[in-house]
N, C-alpha and C. Protein backbone atom coordinates (compact mmCIF):
# COMPACT_ATOMS: atom_id res chain seq x y z
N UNK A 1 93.32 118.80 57.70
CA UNK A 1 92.08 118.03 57.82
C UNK A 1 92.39 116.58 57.51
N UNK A 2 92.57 115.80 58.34
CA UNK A 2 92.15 114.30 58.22
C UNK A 2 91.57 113.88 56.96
N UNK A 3 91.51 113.13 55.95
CA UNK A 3 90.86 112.19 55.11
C UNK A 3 90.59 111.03 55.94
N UNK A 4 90.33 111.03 57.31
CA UNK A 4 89.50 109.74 57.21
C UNK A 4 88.10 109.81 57.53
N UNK A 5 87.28 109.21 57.68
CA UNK A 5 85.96 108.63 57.45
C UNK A 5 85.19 109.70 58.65
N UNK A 6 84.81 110.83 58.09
CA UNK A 6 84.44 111.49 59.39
C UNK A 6 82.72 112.15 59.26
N UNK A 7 82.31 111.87 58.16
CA UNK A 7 81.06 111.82 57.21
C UNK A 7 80.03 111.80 58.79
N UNK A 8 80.03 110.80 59.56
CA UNK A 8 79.42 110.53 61.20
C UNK A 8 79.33 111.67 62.12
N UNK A 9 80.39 112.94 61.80
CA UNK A 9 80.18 114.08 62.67
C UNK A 9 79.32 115.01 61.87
N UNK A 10 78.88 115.28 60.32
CA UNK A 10 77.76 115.54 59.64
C UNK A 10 76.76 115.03 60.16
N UNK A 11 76.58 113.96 60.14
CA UNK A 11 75.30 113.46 59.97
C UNK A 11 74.57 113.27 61.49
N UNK A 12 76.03 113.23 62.56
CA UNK A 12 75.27 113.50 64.15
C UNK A 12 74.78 114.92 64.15
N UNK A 13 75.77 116.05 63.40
CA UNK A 13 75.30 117.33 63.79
C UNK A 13 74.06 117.88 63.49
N UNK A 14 73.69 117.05 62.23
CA UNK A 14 72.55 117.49 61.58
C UNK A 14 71.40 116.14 61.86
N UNK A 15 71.13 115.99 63.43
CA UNK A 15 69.95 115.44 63.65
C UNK A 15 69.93 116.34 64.92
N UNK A 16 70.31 117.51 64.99
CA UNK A 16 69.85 118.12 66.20
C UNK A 16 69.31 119.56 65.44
N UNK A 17 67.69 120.11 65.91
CA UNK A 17 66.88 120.57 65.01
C UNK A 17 68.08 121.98 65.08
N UNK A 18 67.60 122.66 63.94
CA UNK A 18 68.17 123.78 63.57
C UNK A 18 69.93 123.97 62.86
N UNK A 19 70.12 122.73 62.52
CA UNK A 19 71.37 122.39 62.31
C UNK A 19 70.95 122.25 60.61
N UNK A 20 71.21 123.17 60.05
CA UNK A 20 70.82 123.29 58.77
C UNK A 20 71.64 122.63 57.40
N UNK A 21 73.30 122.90 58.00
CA UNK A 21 73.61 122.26 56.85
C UNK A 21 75.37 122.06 57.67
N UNK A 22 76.22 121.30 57.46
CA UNK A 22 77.76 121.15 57.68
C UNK A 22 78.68 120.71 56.80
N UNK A 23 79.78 121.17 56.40
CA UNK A 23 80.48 120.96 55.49
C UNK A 23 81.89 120.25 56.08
N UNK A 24 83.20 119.68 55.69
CA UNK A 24 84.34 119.73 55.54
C UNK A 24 85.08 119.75 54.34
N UNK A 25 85.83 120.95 54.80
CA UNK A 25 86.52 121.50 53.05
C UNK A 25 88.13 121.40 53.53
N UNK A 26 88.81 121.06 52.19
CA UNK A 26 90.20 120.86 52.43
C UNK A 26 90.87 121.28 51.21
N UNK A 27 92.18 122.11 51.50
CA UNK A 27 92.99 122.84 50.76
C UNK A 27 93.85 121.41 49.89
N UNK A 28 93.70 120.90 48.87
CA UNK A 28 94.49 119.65 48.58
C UNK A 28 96.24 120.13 48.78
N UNK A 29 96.14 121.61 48.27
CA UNK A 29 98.31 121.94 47.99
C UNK A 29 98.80 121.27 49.38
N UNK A 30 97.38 121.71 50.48
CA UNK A 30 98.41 121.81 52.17
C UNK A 30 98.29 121.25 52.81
N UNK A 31 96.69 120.53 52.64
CA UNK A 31 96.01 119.44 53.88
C UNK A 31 95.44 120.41 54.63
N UNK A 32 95.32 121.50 55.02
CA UNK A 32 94.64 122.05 55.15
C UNK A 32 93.31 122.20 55.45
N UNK A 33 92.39 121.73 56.66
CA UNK A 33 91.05 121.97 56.66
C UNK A 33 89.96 122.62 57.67
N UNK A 34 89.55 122.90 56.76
CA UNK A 34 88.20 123.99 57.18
C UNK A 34 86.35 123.13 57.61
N UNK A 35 85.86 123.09 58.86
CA UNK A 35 84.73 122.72 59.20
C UNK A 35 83.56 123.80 59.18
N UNK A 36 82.81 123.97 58.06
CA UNK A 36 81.84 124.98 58.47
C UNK A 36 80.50 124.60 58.90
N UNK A 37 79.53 125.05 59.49
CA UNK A 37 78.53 124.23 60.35
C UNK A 37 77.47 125.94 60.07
N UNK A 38 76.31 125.52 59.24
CA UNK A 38 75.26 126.63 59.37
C UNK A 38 74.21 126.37 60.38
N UNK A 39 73.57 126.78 61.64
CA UNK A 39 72.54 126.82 62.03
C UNK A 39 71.86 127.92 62.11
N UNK A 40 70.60 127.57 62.51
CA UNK A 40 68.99 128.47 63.15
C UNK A 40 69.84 129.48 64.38
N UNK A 41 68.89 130.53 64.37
CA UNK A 41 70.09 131.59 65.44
C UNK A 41 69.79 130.71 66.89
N UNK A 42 68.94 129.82 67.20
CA UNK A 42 68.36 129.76 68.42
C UNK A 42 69.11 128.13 68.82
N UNK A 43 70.17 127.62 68.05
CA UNK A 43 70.73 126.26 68.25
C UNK A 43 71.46 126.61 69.43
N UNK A 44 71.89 125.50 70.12
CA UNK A 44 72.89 125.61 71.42
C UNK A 44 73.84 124.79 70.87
N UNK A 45 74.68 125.30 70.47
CA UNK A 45 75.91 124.65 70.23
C UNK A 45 76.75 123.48 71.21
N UNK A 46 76.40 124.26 72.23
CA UNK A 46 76.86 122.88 72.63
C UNK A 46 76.13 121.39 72.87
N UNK A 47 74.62 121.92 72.56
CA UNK A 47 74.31 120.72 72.28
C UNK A 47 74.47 119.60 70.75
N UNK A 48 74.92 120.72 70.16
CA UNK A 48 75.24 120.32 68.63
C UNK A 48 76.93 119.33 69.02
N UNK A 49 78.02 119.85 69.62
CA UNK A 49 78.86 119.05 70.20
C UNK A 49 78.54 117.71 70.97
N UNK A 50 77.97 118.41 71.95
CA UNK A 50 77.25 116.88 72.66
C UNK A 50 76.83 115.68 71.94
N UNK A 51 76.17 116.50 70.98
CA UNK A 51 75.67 114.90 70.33
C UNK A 51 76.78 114.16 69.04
N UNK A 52 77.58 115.69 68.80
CA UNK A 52 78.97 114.65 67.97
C UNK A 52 79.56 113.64 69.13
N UNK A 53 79.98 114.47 70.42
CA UNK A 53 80.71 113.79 71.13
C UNK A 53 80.15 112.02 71.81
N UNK A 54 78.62 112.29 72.08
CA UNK A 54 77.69 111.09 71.85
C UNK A 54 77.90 110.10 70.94
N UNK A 55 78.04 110.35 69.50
CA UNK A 55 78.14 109.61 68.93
C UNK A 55 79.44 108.80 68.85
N UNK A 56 80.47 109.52 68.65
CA UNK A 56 81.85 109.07 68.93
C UNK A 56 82.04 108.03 70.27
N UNK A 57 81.74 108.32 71.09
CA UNK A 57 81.27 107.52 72.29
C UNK A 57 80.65 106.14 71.85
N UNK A 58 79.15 106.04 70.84
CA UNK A 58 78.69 105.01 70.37
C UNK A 58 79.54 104.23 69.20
N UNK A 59 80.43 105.13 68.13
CA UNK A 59 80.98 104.00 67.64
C UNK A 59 82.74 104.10 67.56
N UNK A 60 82.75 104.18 68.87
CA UNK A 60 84.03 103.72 69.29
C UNK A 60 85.01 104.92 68.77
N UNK A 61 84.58 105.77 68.33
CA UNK A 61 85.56 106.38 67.42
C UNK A 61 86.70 107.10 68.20
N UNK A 62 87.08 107.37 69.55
CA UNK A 62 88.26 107.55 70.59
C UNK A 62 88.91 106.27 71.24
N UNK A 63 88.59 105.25 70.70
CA UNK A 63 89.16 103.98 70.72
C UNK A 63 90.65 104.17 70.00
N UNK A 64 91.03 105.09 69.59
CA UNK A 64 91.89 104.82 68.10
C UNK A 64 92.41 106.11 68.31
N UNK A 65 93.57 106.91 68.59
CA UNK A 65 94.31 108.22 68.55
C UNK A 65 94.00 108.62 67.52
N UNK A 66 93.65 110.07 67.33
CA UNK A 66 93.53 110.64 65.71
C UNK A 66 93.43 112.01 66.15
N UNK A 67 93.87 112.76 64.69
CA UNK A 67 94.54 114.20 64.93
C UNK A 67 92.72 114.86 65.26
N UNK A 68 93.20 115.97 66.25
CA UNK A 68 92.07 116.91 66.76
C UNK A 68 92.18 118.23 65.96
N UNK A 69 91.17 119.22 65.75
CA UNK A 69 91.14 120.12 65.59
C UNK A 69 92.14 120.94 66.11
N UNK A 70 92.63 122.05 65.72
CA UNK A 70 93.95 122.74 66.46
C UNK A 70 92.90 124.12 67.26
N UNK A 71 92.09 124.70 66.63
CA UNK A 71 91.54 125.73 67.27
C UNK A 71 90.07 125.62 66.78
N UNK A 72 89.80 126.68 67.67
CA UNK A 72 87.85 126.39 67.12
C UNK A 72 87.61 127.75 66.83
N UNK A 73 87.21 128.53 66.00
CA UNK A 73 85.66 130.17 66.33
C UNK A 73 84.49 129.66 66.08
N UNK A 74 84.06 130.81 66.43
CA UNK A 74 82.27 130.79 66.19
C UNK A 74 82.01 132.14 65.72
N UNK A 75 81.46 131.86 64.75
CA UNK A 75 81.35 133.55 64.13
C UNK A 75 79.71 133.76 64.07
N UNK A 76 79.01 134.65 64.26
CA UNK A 76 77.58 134.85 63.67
C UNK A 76 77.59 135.53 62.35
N UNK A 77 76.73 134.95 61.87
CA UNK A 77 76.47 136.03 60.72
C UNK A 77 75.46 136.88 60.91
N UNK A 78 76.31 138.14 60.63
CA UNK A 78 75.53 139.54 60.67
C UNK A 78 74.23 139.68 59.33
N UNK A 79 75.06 139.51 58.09
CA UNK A 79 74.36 140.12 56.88
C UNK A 79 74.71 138.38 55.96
N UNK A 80 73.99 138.77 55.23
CA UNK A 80 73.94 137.71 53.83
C UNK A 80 72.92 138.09 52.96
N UNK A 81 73.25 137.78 51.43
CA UNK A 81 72.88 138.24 50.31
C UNK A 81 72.50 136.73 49.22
């Protein structure tokens, strides 16, 4: 996971309704990082992308090479307690 300034893909994801909450977590031993993203069952994900990718678009942020994600899932949650 990157340490740089990426706080902008939170805060795009979570102005599209049902986008409840997003995290980035990082293993300090390895660098290591983990993106978790909670929504409403009825979000379209890819509109939740769209509007990261929107934003990045608005502030330049592919102006500048920087490391990408290596793989993506999508998991639903079945159960929670």
């Amino acid at each position: 996971m990157p340490d740089d300034e990426r706080q902008w893909v939170i805060d795009a994801a979570k102005n599209v309704p049902g986008v409840l909450n997003a995290y980035h977590l990082l293993d300090p031993a390895t660098g290591n990082g983990l993106s978790i993203a909670l929504f409403e069952d009825d979000v379209d994900v890819a509109r939740v992308k769209a509007t990261i990718a929107e934003k990045a678009l608005e502030i330049g942020w592919n102006d500048v090479p920087r490391p990408s994600p290596k793989s993506e899932t999508i998991y639903r949650v079945i159960r929670s307690g």
